[in-house]
Protein backbone atom coordinates (compact mmCIF):
# COMPACT_ATOMS: atom_id res chain seq x y z
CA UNK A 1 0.71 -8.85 -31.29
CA UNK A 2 -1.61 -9.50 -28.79
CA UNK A 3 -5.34 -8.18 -29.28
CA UNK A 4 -8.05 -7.57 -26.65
CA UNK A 5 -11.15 -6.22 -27.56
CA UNK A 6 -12.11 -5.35 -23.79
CA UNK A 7 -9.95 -2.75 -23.03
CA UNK A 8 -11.66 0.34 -23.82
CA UNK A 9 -14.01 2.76 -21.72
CA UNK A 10 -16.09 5.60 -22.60
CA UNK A 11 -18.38 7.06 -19.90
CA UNK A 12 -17.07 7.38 -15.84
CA UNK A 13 -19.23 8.63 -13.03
CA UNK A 14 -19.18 12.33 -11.61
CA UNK A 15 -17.84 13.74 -7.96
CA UNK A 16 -19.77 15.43 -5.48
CA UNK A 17 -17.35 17.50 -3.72
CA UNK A 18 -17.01 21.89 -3.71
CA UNK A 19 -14.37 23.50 -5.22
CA UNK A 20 -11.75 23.99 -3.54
CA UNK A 21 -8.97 27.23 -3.52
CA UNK A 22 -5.61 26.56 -5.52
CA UNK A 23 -3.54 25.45 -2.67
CA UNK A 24 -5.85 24.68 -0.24
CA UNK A 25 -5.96 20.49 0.95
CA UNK A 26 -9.03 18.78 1.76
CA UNK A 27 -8.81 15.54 3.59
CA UNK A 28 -9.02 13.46 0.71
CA UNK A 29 -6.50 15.30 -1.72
CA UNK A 30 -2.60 15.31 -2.06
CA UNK A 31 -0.57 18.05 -1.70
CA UNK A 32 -0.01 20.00 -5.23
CA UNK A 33 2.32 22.78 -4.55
CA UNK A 34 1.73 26.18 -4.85
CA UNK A 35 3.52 26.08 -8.05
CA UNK A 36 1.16 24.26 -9.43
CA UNK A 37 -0.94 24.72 -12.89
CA UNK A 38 2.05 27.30 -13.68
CA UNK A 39 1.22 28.00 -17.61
CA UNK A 40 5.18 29.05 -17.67
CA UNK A 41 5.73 25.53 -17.79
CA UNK A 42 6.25 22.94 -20.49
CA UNK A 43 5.31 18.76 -20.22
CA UNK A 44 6.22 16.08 -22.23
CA UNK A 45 4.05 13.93 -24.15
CA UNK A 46 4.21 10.87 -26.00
CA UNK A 47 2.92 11.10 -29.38
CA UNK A 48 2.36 9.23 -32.93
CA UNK A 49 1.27 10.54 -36.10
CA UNK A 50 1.29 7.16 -38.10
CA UNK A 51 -0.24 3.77 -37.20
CA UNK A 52 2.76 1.04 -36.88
CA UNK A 53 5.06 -0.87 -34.28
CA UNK A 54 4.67 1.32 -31.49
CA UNK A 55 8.10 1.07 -30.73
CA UNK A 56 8.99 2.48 -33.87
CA UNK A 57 6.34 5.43 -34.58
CA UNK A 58 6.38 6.60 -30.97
CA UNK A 59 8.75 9.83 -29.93
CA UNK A 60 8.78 12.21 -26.96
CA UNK A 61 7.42 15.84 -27.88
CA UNK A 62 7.37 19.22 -25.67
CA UNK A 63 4.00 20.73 -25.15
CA UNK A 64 2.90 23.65 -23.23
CA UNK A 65 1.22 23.09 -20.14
CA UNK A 66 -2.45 22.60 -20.36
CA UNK A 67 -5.21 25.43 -19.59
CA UNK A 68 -8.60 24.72 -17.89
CA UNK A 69 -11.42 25.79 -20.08
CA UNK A 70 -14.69 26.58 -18.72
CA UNK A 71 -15.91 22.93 -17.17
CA UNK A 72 -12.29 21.55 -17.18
CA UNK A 73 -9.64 20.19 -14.50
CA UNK A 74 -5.98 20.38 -15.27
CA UNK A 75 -4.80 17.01 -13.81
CA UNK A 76 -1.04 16.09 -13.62
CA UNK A 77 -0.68 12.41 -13.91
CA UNK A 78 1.33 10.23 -11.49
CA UNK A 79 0.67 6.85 -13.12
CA UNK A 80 -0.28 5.40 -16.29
CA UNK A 81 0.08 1.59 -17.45
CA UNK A 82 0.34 -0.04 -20.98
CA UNK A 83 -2.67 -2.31 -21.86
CA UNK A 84 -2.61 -3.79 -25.34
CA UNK A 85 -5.34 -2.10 -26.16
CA UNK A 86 -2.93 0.79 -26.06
CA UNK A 87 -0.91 -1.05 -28.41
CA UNK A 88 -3.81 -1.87 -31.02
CA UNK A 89 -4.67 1.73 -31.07
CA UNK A 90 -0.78 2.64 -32.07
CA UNK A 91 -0.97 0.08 -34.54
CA UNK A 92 -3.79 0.91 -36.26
CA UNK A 93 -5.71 -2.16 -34.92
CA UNK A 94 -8.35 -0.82 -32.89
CA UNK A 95 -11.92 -0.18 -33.35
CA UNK A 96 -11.79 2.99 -31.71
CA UNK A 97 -9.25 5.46 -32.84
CA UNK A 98 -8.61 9.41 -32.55
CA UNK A 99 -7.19 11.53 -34.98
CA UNK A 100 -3.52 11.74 -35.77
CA UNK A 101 -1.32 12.98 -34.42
CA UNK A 102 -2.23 11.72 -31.31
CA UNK A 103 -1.54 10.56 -27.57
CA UNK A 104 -2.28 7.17 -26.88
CA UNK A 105 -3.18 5.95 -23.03
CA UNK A 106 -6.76 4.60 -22.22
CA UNK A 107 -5.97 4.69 -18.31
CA UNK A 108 -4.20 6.59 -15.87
CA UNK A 109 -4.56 8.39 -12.34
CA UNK A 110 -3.30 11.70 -11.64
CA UNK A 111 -4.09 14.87 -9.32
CA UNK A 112 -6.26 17.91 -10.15
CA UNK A 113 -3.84 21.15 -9.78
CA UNK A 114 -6.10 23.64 -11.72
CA UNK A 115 -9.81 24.01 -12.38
CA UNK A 116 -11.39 26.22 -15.19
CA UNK A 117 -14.63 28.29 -14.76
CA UNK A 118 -17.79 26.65 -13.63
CA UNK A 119 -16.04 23.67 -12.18
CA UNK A 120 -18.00 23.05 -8.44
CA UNK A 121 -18.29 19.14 -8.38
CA UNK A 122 -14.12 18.63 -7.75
CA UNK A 123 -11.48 19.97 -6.02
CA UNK A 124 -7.96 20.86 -6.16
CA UNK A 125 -5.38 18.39 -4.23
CA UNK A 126 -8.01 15.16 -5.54
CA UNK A 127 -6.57 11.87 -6.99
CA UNK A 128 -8.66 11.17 -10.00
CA UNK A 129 -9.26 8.36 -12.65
CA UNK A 130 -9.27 10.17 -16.15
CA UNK A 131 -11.92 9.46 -18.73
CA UNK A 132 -11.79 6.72 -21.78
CA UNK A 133 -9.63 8.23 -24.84
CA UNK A 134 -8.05 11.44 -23.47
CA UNK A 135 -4.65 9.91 -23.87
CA UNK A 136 -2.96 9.82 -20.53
CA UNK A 137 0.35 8.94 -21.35
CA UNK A 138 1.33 12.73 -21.00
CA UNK A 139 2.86 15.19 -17.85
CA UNK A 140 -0.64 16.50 -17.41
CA UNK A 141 -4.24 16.98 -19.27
CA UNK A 142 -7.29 18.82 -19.21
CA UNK A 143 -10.57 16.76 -19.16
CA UNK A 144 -14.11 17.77 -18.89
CA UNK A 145 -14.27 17.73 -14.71
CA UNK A 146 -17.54 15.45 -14.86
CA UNK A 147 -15.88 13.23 -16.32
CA UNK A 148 -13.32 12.26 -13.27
CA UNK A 149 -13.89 9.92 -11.03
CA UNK A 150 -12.74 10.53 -7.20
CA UNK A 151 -10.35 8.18 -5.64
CA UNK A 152 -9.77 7.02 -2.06
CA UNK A 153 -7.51 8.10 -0.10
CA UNK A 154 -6.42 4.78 0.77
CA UNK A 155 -5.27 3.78 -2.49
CA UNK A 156 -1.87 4.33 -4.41
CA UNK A 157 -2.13 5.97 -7.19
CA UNK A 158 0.10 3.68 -9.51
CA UNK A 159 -3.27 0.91 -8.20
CA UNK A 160 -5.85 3.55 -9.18
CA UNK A 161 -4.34 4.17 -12.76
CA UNK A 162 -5.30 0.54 -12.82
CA UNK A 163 -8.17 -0.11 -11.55
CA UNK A 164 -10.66 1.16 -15.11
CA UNK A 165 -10.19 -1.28 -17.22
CA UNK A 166 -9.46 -4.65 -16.27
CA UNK A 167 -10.37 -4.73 -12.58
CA UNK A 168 -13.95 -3.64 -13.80
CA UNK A 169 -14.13 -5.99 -16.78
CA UNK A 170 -13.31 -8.63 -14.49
CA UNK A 171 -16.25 -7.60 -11.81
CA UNK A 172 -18.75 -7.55 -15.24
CA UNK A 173 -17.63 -11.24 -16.32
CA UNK A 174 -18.26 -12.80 -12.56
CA UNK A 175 -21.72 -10.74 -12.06
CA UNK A 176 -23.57 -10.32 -15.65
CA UNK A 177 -23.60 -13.61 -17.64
CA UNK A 178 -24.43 -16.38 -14.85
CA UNK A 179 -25.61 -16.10 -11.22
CA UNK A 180 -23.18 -18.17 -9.05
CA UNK A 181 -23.15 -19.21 -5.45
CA UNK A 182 -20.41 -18.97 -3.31
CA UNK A 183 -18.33 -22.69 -3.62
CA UNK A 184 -19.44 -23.07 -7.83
CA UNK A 185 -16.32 -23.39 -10.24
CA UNK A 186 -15.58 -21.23 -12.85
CA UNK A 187 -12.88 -22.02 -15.72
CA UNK A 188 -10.66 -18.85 -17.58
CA UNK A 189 -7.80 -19.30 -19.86
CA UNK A 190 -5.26 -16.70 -20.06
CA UNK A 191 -5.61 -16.53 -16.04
CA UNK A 192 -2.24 -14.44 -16.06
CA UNK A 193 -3.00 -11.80 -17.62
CA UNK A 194 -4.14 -8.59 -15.87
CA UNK A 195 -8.24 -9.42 -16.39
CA UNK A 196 -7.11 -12.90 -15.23
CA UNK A 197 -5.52 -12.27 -12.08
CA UNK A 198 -8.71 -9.83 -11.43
CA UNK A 199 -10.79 -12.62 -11.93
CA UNK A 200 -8.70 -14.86 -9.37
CA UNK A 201 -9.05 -12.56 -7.01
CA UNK A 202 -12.39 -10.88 -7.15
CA UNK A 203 -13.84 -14.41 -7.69
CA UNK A 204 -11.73 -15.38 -4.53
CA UNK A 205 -13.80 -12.23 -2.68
CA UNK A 206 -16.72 -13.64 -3.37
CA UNK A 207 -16.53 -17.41 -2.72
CA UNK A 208 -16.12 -18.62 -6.21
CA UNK A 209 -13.66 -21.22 -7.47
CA UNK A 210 -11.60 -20.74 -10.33
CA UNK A 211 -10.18 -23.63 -12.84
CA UNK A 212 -7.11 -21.32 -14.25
CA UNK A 213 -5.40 -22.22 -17.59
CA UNK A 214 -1.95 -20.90 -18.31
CA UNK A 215 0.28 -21.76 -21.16
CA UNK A 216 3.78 -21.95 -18.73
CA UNK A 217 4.10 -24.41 -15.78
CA UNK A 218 6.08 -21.64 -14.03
CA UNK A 219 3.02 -19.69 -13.52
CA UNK A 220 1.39 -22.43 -11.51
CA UNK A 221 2.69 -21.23 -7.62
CA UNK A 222 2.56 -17.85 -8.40
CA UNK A 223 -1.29 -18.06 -9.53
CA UNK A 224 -1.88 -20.59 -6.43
CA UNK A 225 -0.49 -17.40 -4.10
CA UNK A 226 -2.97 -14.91 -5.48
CA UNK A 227 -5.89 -16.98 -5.04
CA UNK A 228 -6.39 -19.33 -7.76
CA UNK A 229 -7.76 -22.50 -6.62
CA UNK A 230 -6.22 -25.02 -9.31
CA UNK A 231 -4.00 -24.19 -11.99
CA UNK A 232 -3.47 -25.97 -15.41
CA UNK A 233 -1.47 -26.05 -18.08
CA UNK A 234 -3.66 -25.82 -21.14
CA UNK A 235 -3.00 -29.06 -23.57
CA UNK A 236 -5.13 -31.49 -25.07
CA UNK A 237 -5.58 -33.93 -21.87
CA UNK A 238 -7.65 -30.25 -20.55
CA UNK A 239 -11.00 -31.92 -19.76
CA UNK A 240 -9.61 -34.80 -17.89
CA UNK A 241 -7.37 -32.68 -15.97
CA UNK A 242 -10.19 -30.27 -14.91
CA UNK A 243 -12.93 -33.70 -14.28
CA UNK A 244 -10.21 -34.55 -12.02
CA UNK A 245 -9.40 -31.40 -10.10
CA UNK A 246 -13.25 -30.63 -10.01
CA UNK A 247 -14.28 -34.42 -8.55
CA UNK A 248 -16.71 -33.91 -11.71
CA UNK A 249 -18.16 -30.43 -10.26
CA UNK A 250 -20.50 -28.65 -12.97
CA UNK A 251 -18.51 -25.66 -14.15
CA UNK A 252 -21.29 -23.60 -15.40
CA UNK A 253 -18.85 -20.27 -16.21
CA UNK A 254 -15.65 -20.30 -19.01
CA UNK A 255 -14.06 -17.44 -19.41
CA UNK A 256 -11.79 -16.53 -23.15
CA UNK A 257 -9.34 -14.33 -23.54
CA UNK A 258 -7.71 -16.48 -26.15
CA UNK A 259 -9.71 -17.78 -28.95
CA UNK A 260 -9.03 -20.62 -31.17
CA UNK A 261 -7.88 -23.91 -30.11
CA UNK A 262 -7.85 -22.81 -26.55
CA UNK A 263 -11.21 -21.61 -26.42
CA UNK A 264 -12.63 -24.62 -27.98
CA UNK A 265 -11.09 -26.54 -25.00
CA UNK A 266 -12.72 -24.58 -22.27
CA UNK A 267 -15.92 -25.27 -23.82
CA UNK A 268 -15.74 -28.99 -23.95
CA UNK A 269 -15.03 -28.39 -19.87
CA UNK A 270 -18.41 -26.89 -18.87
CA UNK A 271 -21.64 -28.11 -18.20
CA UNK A 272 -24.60 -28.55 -19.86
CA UNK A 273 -26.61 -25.37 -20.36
CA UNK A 274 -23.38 -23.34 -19.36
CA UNK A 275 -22.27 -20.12 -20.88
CA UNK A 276 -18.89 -18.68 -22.34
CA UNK A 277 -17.91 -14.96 -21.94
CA UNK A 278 -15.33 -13.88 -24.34
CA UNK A 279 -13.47 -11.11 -24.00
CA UNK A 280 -9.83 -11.51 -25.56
CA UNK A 281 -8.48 -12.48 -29.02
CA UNK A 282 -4.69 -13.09 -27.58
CA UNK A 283 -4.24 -15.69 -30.24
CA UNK A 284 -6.09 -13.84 -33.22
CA UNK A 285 -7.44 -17.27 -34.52
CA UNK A 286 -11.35 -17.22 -34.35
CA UNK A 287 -13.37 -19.46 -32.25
CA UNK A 288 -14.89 -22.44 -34.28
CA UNK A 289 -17.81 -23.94 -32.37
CA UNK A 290 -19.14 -27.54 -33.42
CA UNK A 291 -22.28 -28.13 -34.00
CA UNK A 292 -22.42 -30.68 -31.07
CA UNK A 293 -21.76 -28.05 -28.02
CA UNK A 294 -24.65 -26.08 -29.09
CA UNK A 295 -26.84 -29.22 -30.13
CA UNK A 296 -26.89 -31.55 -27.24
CA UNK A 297 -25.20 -29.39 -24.30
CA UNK A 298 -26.79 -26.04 -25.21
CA UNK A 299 -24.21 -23.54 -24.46
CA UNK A 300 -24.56 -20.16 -24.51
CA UNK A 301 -21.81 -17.85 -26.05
CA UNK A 302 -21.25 -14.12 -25.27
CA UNK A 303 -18.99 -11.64 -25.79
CA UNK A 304 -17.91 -8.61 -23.65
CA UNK A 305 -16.59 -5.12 -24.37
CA UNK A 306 -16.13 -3.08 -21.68
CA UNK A 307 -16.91 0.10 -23.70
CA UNK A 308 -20.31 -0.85 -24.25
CA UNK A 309 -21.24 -1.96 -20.69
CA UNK A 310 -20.00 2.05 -19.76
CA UNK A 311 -22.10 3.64 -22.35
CA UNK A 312 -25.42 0.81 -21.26
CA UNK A 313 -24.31 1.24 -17.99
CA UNK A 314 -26.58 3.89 -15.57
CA UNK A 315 -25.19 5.82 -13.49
CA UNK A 316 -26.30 4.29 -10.50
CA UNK A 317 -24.25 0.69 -11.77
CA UNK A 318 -21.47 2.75 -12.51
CA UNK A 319 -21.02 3.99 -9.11
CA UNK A 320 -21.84 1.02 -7.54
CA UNK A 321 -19.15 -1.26 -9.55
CA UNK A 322 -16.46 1.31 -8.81
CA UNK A 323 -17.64 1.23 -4.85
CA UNK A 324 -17.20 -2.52 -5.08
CA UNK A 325 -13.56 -2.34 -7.00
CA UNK A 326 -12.77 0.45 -4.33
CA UNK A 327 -13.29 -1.18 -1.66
CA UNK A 328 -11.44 -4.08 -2.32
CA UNK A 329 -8.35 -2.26 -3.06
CA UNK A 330 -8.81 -0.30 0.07
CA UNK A 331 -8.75 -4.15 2.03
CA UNK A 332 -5.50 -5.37 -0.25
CA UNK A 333 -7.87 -7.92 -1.98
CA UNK A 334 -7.66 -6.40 -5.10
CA UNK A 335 -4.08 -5.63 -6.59
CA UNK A 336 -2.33 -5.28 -10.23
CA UNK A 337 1.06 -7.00 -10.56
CA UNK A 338 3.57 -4.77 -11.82
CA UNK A 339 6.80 -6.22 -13.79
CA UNK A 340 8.57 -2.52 -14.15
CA UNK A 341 7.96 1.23 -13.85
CA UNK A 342 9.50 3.42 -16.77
CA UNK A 343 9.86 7.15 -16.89
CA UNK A 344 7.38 8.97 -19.93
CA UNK A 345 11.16 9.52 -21.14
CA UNK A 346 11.89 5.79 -22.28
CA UNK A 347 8.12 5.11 -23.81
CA UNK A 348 9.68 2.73 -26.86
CA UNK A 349 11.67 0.43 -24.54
CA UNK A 350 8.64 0.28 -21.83
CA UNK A 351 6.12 -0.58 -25.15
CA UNK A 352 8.70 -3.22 -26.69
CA UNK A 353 8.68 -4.74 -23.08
CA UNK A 354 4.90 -4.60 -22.87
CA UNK A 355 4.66 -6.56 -26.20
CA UNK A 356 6.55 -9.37 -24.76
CA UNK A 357 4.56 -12.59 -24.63
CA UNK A 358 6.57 -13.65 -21.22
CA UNK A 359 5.62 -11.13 -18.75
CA UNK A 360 4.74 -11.43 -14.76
CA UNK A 361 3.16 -8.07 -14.62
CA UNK A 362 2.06 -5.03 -15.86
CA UNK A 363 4.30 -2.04 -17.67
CA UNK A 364 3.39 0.89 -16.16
CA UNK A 365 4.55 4.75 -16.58
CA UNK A 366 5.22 6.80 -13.62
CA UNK A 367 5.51 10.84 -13.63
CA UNK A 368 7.86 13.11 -11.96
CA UNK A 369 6.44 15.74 -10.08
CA UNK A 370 6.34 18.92 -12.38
């Protein structure tokens, strides 16, 4: 099972905007019905009361609809996707974990259709990222309102459920380890996964060039059409192949989401006095550095959970990432791949598809309007 220690945030920004009556649109909000926040009303949720194979120890249960408290929106999710961290959390893998019984989902995007008392920084009709840990794969939740974070109108919301996690891990790894210039190299394995493609095309935004290692020639075009500048398939002849696609270019940026063997390759590819990020444990084999790489080329190793930068994070860097991530999905430079859509209904197929190795996008959850 795959394991990636990134995907987890805690803290999100706050919205400036006045509350709004129940019904009433404002020019960045979607249209939430009348009907909405009826308490009459029952959602679904998906739910797990032991740790295991999520497949197994997931199962669809009936809740009533959510109330606002005092300080709370009642947001009714359109999209939420499956991240492995989702997966580590169901299996009992994960370093954070609630209590049980519990929803999983660390992301998701949904609309606010009800707002408790003493709510005045959001309105009714706005798309919203949700908070870290409030379990999102679920009709609709109430969340502390500060705690939102106001999306564009410009972007879908199955992008915005998205955009929290590994969008904004990828913006951390190019901007907070090593100050490149537009035309240096940087080298990532795992370059398909969802922080990977990111990476290819955030990096492409900015003028960087990416070395991107993939286990499956198939993956090569596909990578190539998103923005990746050369595209290798990882094996022991790496550091040749990457001399020769570089012309010998210092690479002075590796990025892991693998470990072991794989991450011991991307180090013998950089330069002298170059730094690795890791952020990823797909393999689960640890990463054994000899003596040598630290000894006579002095590299630097790091590690990156996403988590952490949110709670280190003020709010001012916080606002400004997300700007950065918005705008780019506003332009179309920015984009998650999506493999298939499932209803809340089928959660153990979509997680048994998520957990396949051989996947060209992500598995995401989509909601029904209530």
């Amino acid at each position: 099972m795959i394991l990636i220690i990134a995907n987890a945030i805690l803290t999100i920004m706050p919205i400036r905007a006045r509350r709004a009556p129940a019904c009433r649109l404002l020019a960045v909000t979607f249209d939430v019905g009348c009907c909405a926040g009826d308490m009459t009303k029952n959602i679904i949720a998906a739910v797990y009361e032991t740790h295991g194979n999520p497949a197994d120890v997931l199962r669809i249960e009936t809740q009533p609809w959510p109330k606002a408290r005092p300080g709370e929106a009642v947001v009714q999710m359109h999209a939420a996707p499956i991240n492995p961290a989702d997966l580590n959390a169901i299996e009992g893998k994960y370093p954070v974990q609630p209590a049980l019984p519990a929803t999983p989902g660390f992301e998701g995007a949904g609309v606010i259709v009800d707002l408790g008392p003493e709510v005045t920084n959001v309105a009714i009709g706005a798309l919203v990222i949700l908070p870290h840990n409030i379990g999102t794969w679920r009709e609709a939740v109430s969340v502390k309102a500060d705690e939102l974070v106001a999306v564009p109108p410009e972007i879908e919301p199955a992008q915005a459920a998205m955009l929290k996690i590994n969008p904004m891990t990828a913006w951390r790894l190019l901007h907070d380890y090593v100050e490149l210039k537009r035309g240096d190299w940087l080298i990532q394995n795992a370059a398909n996964s969802a922080a990977g493609r990111a990476v290819i095309q955030i990096a492409h935004d900015l003028g960087y060039k990416t070395l991107n290692v993939v286990r499956r020639a198939e993956l090569i075009a596909e990578l190539r059409a998103d923005g990746g500048d050369v595209v290798l398939v990882d094996s022991e002849a790496l550091r040749d192949e990457v001399k020769n696609a570089t012309s010998g270019a210092p690479i002075r940026l590796g990025l892991n989401a693998v470990g072991g063997e794989s991450a011991l390759r991307l180090a013998n590819c950089l330069a002298p006095g170059s730094t690795m990020v890791t952020f990823g444990a797909m393999s689960l084999q640890p990463l054994k550095i000899p003596n040598g790489l630290l000894i006579f080329k002095d590299l630097r190793f790091r590690g990156i959970w996403i988590n952490k930068w949110y709670d280190n994070a003020t709010m001012q860097e916080r606002m400004e990432a997300f700007r950065q991530l918005f705008e780019m999905a506003k332009r179309g430079l920015l984009k998650a791949k999506v493999e298939k859509v499932y209803p809340l209904s089928e959660v153990n197929a979509a997680v048994a598809h998520a957990a396949q190795g051989k996947r060209s996008g992500k598995i995401i959850f989509e909601f029904n309007d209530l």
